[in-house]
Structures are given as structure tokens and as C-alpha cells.
Protein backbone atom coordinates (compact mmCIF):
# COMPACT_ATOMS: atom_id res chain seq x y z
CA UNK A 1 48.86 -9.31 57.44
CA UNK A 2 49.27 -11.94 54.87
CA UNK A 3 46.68 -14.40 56.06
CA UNK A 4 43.47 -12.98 54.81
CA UNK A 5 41.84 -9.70 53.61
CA UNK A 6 41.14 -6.98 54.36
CA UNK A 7 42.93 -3.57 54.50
CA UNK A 8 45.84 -3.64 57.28
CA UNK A 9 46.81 -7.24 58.12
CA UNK A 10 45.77 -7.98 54.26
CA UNK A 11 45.01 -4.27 52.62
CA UNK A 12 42.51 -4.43 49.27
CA UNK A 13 43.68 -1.50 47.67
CA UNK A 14 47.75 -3.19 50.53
CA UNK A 15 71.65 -10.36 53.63
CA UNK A 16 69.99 -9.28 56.83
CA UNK A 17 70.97 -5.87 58.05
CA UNK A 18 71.51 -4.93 61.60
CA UNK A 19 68.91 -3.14 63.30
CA UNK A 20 70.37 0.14 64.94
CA UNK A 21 69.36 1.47 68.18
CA UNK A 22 68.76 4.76 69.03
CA UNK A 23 69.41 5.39 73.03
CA UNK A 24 70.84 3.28 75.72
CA UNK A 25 68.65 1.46 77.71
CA UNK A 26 66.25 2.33 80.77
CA UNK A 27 65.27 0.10 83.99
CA UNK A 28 61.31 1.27 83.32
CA UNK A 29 60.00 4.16 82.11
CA UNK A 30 59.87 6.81 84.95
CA UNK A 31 56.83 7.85 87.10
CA UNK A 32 56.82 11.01 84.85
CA UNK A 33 57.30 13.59 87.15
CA UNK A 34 56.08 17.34 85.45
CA UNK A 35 54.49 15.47 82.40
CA UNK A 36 51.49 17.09 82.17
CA UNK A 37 50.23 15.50 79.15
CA UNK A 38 49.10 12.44 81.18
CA UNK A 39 46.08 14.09 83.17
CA UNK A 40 47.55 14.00 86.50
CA UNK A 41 48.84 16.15 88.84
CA UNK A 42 52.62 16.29 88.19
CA UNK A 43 54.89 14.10 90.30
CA UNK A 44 51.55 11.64 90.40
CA UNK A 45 52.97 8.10 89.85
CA UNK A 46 51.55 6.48 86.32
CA UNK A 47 49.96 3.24 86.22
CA UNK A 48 52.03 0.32 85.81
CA UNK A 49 50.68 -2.01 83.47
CA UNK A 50 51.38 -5.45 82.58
CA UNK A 51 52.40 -6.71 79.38
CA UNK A 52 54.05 -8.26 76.40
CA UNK A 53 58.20 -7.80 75.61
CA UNK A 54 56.75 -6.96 72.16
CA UNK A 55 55.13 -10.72 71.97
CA UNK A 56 55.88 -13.66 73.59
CA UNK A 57 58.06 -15.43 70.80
CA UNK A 58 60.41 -11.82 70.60
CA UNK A 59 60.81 -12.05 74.78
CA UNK A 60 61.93 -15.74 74.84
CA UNK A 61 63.20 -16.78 71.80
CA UNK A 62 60.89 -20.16 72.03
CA UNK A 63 59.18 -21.39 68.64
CA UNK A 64 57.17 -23.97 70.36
CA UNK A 65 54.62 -21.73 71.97
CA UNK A 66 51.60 -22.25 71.19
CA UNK A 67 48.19 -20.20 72.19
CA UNK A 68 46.68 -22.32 74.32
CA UNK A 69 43.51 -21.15 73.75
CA UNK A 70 44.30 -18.39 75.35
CA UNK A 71 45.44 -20.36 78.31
CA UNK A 72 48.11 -18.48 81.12
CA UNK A 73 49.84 -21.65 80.96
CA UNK A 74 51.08 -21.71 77.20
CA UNK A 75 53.35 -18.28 77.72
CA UNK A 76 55.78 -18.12 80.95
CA UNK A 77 55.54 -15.35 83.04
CA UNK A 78 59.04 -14.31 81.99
CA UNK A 79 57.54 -13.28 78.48
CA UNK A 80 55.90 -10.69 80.63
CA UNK A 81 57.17 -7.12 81.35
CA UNK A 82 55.94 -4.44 83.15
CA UNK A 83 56.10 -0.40 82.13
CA UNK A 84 54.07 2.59 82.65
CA UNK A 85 51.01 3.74 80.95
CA UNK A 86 51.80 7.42 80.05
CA UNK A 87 49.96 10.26 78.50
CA UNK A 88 46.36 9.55 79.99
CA UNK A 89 43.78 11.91 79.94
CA UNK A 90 42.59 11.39 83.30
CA UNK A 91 38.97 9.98 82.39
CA UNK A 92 39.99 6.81 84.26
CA UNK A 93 40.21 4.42 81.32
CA UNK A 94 42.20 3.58 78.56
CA UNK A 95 42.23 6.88 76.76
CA UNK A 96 44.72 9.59 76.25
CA UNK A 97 46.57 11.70 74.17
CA UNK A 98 47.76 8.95 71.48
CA UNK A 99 45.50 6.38 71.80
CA UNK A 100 42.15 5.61 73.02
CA UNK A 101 40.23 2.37 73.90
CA UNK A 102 37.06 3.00 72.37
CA UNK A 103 35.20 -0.46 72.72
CA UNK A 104 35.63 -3.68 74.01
CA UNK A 105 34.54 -7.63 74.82
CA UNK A 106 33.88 -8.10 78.28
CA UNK A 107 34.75 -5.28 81.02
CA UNK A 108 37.07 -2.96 80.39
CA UNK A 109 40.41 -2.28 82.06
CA UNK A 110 40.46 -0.60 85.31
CA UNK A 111 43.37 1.07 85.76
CA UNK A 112 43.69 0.26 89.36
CA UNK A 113 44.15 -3.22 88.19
CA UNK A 114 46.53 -3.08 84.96
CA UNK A 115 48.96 -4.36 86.50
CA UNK A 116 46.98 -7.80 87.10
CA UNK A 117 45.91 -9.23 84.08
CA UNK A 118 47.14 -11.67 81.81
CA UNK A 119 46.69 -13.09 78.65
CA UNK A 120 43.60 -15.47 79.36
CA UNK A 121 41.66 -11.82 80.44
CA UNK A 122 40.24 -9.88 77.56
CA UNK A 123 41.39 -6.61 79.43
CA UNK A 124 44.77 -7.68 78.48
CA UNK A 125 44.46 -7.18 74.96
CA UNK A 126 42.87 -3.54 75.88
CA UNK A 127 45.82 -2.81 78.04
CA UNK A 128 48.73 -4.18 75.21
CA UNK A 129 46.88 -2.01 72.32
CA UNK A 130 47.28 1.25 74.41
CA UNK A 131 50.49 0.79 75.34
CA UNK A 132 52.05 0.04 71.83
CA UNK A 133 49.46 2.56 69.88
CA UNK A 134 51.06 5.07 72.76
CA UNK A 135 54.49 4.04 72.27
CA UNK A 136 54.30 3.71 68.48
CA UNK A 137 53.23 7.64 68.68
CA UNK A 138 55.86 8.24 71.43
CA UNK A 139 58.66 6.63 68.52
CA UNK A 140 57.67 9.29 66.38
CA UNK A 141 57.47 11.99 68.49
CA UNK A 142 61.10 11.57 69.46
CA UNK A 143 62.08 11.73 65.94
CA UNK A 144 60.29 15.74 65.87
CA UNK A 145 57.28 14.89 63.85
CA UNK A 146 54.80 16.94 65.60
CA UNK A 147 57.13 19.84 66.71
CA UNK A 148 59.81 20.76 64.30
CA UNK A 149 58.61 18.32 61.28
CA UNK A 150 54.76 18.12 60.45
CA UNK A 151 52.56 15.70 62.60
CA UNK A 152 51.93 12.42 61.63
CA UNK A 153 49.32 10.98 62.85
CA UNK A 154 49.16 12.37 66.00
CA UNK A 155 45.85 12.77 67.76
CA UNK A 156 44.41 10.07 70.09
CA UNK A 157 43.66 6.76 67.92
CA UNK A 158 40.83 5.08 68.41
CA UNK A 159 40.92 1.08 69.18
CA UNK A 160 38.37 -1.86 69.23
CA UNK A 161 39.68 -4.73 71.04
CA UNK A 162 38.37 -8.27 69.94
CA UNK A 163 35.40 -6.95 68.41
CA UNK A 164 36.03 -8.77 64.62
CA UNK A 165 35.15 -12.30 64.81
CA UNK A 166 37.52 -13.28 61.92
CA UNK A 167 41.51 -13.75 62.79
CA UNK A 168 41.93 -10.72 60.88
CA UNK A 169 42.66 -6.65 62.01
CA UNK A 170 42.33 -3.83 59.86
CA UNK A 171 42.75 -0.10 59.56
CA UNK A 172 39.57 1.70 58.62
CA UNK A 173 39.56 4.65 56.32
CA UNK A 174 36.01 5.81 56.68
CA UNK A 175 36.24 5.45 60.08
CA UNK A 176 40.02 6.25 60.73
CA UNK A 177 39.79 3.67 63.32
CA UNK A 178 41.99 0.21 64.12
CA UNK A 179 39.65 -3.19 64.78
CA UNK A 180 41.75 -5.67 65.96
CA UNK A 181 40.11 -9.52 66.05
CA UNK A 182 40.47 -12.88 67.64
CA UNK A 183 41.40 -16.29 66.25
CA UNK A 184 43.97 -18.51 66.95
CA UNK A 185 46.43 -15.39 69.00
CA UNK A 186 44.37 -12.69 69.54
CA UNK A 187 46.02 -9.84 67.56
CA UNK A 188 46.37 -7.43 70.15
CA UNK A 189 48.61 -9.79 71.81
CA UNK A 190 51.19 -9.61 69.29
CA UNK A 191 52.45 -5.78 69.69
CA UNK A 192 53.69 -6.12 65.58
CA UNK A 193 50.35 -6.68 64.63
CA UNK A 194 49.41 -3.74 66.83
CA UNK A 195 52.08 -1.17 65.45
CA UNK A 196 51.53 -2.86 61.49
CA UNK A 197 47.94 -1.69 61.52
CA UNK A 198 48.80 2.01 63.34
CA UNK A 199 51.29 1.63 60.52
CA UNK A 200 48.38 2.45 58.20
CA UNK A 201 46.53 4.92 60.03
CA UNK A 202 50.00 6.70 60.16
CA UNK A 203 49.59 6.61 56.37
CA UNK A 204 46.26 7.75 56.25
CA UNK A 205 46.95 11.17 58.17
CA UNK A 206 49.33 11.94 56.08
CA UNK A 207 47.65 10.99 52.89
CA UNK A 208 44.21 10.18 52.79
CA UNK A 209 42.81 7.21 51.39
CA UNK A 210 46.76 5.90 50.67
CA UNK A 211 46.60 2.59 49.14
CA UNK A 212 44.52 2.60 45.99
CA UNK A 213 46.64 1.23 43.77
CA UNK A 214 48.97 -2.43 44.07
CA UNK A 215 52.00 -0.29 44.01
CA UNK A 216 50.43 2.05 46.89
CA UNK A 217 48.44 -0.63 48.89
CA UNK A 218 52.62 -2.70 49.32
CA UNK A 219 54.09 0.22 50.16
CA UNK A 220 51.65 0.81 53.02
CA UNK A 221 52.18 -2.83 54.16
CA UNK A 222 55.62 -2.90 53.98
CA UNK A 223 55.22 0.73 55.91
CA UNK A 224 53.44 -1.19 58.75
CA UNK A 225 55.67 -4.34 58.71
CA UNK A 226 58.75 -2.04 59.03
CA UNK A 227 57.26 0.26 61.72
CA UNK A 228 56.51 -2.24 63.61
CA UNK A 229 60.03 -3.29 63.75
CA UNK A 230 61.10 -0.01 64.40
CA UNK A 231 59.15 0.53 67.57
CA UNK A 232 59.81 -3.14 68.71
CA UNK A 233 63.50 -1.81 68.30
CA UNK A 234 63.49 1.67 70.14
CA UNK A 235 61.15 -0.53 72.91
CA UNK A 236 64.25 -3.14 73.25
CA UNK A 237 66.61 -0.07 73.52
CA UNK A 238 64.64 2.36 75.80
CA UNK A 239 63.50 -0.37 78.64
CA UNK A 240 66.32 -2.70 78.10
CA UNK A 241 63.90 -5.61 77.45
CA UNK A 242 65.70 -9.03 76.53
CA UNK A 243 64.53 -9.68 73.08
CA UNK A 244 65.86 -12.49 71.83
CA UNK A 245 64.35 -13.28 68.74
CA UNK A 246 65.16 -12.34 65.36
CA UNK A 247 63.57 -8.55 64.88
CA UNK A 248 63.21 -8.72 61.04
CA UNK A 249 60.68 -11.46 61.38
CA UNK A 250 57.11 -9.73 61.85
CA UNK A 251 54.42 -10.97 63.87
CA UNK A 252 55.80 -14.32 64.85
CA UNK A 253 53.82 -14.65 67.93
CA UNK A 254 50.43 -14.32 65.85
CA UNK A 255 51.87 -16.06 63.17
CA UNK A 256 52.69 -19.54 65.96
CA UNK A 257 49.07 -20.79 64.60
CA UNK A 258 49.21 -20.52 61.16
CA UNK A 259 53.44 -21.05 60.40
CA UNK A 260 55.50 -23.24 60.55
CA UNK A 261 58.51 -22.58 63.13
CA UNK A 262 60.58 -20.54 62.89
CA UNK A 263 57.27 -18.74 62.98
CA UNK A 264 57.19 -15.57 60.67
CA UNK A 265 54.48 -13.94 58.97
CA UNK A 266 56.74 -12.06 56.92
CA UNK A 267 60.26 -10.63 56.60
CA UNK A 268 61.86 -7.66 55.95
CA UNK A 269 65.21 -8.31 55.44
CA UNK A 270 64.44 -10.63 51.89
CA UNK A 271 66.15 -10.17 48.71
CA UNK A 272 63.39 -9.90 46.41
CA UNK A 273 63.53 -7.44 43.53
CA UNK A 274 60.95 -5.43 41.83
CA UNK A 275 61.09 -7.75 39.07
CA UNK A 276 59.70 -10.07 41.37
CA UNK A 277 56.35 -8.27 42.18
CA UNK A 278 53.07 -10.93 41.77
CA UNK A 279 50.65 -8.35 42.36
CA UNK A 280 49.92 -9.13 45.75
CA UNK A 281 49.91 -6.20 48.37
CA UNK A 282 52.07 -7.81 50.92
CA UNK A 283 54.34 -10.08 49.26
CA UNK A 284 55.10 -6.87 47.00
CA UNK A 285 55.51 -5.13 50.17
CA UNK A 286 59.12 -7.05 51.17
CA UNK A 287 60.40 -5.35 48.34
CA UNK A 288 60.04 -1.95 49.66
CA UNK A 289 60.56 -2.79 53.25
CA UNK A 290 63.92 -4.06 52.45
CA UNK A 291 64.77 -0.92 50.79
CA UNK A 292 63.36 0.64 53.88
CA UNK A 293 66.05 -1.78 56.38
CA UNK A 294 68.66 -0.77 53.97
CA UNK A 295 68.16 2.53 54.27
CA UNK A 296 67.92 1.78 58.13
CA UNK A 297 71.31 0.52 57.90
CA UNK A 298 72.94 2.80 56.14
CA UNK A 299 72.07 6.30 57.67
CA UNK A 300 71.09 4.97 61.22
CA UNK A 301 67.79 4.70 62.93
CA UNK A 302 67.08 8.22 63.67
CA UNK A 303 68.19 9.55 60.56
CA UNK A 304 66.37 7.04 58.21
CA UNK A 305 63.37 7.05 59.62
CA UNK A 306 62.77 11.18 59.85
CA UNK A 307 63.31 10.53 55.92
CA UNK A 308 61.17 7.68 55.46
CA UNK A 309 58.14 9.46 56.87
CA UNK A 310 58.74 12.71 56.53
CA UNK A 311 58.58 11.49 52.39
CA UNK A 312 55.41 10.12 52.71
CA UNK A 313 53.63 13.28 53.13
CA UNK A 314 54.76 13.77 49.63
CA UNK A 315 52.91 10.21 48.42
CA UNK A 316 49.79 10.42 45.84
CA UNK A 317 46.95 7.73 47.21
CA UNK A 318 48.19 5.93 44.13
CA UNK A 319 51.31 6.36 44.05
CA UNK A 320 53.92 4.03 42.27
CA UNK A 321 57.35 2.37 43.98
CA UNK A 322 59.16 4.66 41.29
CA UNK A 323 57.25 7.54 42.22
CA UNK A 324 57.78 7.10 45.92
CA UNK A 325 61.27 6.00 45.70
CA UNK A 326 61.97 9.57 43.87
CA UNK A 327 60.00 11.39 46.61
CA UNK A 328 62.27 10.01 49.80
CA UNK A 329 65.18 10.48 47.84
CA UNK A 330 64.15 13.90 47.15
CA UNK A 331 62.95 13.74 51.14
CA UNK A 332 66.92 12.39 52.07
CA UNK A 333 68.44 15.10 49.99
CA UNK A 334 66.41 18.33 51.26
CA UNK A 335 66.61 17.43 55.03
CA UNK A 336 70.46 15.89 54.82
CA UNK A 337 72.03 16.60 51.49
CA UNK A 338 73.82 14.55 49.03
CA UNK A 339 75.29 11.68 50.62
CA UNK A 340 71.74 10.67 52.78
CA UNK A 341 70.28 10.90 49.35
CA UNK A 342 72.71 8.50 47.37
CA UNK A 343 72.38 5.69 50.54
CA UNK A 344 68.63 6.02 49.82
CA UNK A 345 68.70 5.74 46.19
CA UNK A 346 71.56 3.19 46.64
CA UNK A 347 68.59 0.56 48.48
CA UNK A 348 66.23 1.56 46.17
CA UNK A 349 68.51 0.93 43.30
CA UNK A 350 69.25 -2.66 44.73
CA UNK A 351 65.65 -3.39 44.15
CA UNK A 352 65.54 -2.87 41.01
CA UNK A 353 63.01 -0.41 41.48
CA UNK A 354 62.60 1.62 38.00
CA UNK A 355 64.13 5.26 37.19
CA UNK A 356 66.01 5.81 40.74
């Protein structure tokens, strides 16, 4: 993200508005009787795993935490929640039908003990990555991409956990895998920084290679910044988790080492314009991920974001903030007729984003 490059958390080519809600909340995710998709025999209870409200800073609201070197003591146990892990394939590790743990540093998980470890155990990180890759791909399930509206991005993802030395995580295109490193937080801690980079292998099934141009490479970080709020949204909503921090603010658990509090790596609710634009990926990217919260805003969750990616199957690689403004308002027009389309237009317009 905007500390250093690299494509995902920095891509090489990469008024606040309320954030709607799209279901009432849940106690916990249920043991899944008849799902068959998780490789057990139906009516088997799931594993219940331990983990992160989103991050540590969204569950408690505190902007003194610190990492601790990845001490137990620097986060309090009431940052912790616990929720199934669904859709496994039944190999008897972190693998399934959305995401898969594909290499590690130290042991890996056991699911018989997911429920046990915290942040000072590497198997943490391994646990936190498969949950939010799984529940990112859950998010978008539920809004019918992969039944009624094409798939995006949905096969099993693979994942390498604490395997890049720098503090940095990335999205690989030749390898269409995630790396997520260690430094200061580890990244997979943060489930923001976990959902930005899926962010861009979301973009990458649906257009390969996205991102070769400035214009292109911001949209796809904005695209992760906002997804990640998204998810961290619907996950509030669906378990009824206490988040208490201020959602437009990405990555502010990752960001504690490197920010100064209010910890935020970036925002999506600014008010810069397109005439703004400095040529960097991700400070270019608020631009269109405020358009995106507008649009958010305006139509509601659900609707908003079956337009927003339903559009991006219509990006180039290369494609410009004009060019993909036109496409999702073309997008907003074809699946929900004139008035989605002027509401989408209308937040692209306020950007001063050309020719909308």
C-alpha cells in the first residue's frame, strides 16, 4: 500500500459518506449444515478459528497499539473474535474452494488447533489470510458474481504467508498468486491489507495484466483499498462484530508502525479531484475510490457494488479514469437503468474526472 513498491500494497504499473450495510447481523457463522462445498460430510461442524475483528485498531477503537514485536501482550484479547472456517476441501489444511495456503514460515496450521493461536504464532497469520481471502470471495458471491453475473475471481487463491522479507505484500501476475510479508505488523494480520491485495487478483481475473498504465495501476489500488472496506463492512454486518473504528481509514492496524495516530494508510472518503493527480498509483487512487464510496452511498451496498465490478470486466489493461468512468456508467445503466446511471456519473462528475 503506500509505503513501498511493488505491485499491490505499492503497484508499478498501481465529506465522509456512510457506509451501508447489507444484512442484519449474525451471533457466528453457522456449523453449515448441507454445505457441501466445505469437504465434509453435511451436518459436520466447521472449524472454529481464531482471529482478528478485521484488525486490532477496527475491533477496539485504540490508536496506541503498537506491535510489540509481535508480542500477545500489545493487542487485548477482546480484539479477538472467533468464526468458522468454511468451504474446505477436506485435505486437512488451509485449502479450499476460495483460498488456499500454499506456503508458509514455520509449521503450518492444524486445523484441530485454529482455534488456539494468536498473534505471536506464525500459524496465525496462515489462519487470518484464509479466512478473509474466503470471506472476501464469499462478499462477492452473495452479490451473484459466479451464478447469475460472470465470475470474478473465483477459484481457490493461492497464499504465501510471511515468506517476503520486506514490510511489503504484493499480487503477482505471472504467478496469479498473493505474497504477503513481515515488518513492523505482519500484513496478514491486518485483514485490509489481506482483502487490498485479493483486491488485485480480483482485477486480474477479470482483466489480465490490469494496471499498465498510471491511470490503470490507481484504479486497481483504489479497487483494493475500497474492497477491503467493503468486506470489513458486510463482516461487521453479518457476525455483528463491534467495530469501532472509522471504516474509511484502510489498513490502520499495519499502518500503527509507520503513521502517526490516528493511524491510516490511506482514505477513501477524501476530496481530491482529478485535477489533483501527481502521478503516483495510490495517491491517484483516492480519487477513484471516493467516486467508488459515493457511488456506495448513493445506490446502496448491494447495488453499487454489482456495478462497480461487474464494469470492470469491461476495463482495457490500460485503461484511463475517463475510459473506466464511461464503462460503469454504461455498467449502472444496462443492469439498473437511468437513474443508477446518473448517481454513478454524478460521483464521477464530482471528481472532475474528464468527459462523464
Amino acid at each position: 500500500m503506500a509505503r513501498r513498491p511493488s505491485r499491490g500494497l505499492v503497484a508499478a504499473a498501481t465529506a465522509t459518506v456512510a457506509l451501508l450495510t447489507l444484512a442484519g447481523p449474525v451471533s457466528a457463522l453457522p456449523a453449515d449444515a448441507g454445505n457441501a462445498a466445505d469437504g465434509a460430510a453435511t451436518g459436520t461442524a466447521l472449524p472454529q478459528a481464531r482471529l482478528f475483528m478485521v484488525n486490532p485498531v477496527q475491533s477496539s477503537g485504540d490508536q496506541a497499539l503498537t506491535d510489540g514485536k509481535d508480542g500477545n501482550a500489545a493487542v487485548p484479547e477482546s480484539a479477538y473474535a472467533v468464526a468458522a472456517l468454511r468451504n474446505l476441501d477436506g485435505s486437512g489444511s488451509l485449502s479450499g474452494r476460495w483460498a488456499t495456503v500454499r506456503s508458509d514460515t514455520g509449521a503450518s496450521a492444524r486445523l484441530a488447533d485454529v482455534g488456539t493461536y494468536s498473534r505471536a504464532d506464525d500459524q496465525f497469520e496462515q489462519v487470518m489470510a484464509y479466512f478473509w481471502v474466503n470471506e472476501a470471495q464469499e462478499y462477492l458471491q452473495s452479490l451473484g458474481f459466479g451464478s447469475e453475473l460472470p465470475g470474478a475471481n473465483n477459484r481457490a487463491q493461492p497464499v504465501r504467508i510471511n515468506q517476503w522479507g520486506a514490510d511489503n505484500s504484493f499480487f503477482t501476475d505471472k504467478k496469479a498468486e498473493i505474497r504477503f510479508g513481515k515488518g513492523g505488523v505482519d500484513d496478514a494480520e491486518d485483514a485490509e491489507v489481506i482483502i487490498h491485495e485479493y483486491g488485485h487478483a480480483v482485477h486480474h481475473a477479470q482483466v489480465p495484466g490490469f494496471g499498465t498504465s498510471p491511470e490503470a495501476g490507481a484504479i486497481g489500488e483504489a479497487f483494493g483499498d475500497y474492497l477491503a472496506v467493503a468486506v470489513g463492512a458486510y463482516a461487521d454486518t453479518k457476525y455483528g462484530w463491534p467495530l469501532k473504528a472509522d471504516l474509511a481509514c484502510v489498513a490502520d492496524w499495519d499502518s500503527a508502525t509507520y503513521s502517526a495516530a490516528p493511524h491510516c494508510l490511506r482514505r477513501i472518503d477524501g476530496n481530491k479531484v482529478y485535477a489533483d493527480r501527481v502521478g503516483e498509483v495510490h495517491a491517484d487512487g483516492e480519487i477513484w475510490s471516493r467516486a467508488l464510496l459515493d457511488i456506495r452511498g448513493a445506490l446502496g451496498a448491494r447495488t453499487a457494488d454489482r456495478i462497480i465490478v461487474n464494469a470492470q470486466f469491461g476495463f482495457r489493461p490500460d485503461t484511463s479514469f475517463q475510459d473506466a468512468a464511461l464503462t460503469t456508467i454504461a455498467t449502472a445503466q444496462r443492469m439498473y437503468g437511468a437513474d443508477a446511471a446518473d448517481a454513478v456519473r454524478a460521483a464521477f462528475a464530482a471528481r472532475g474526472i474528464p468527459g462523464v
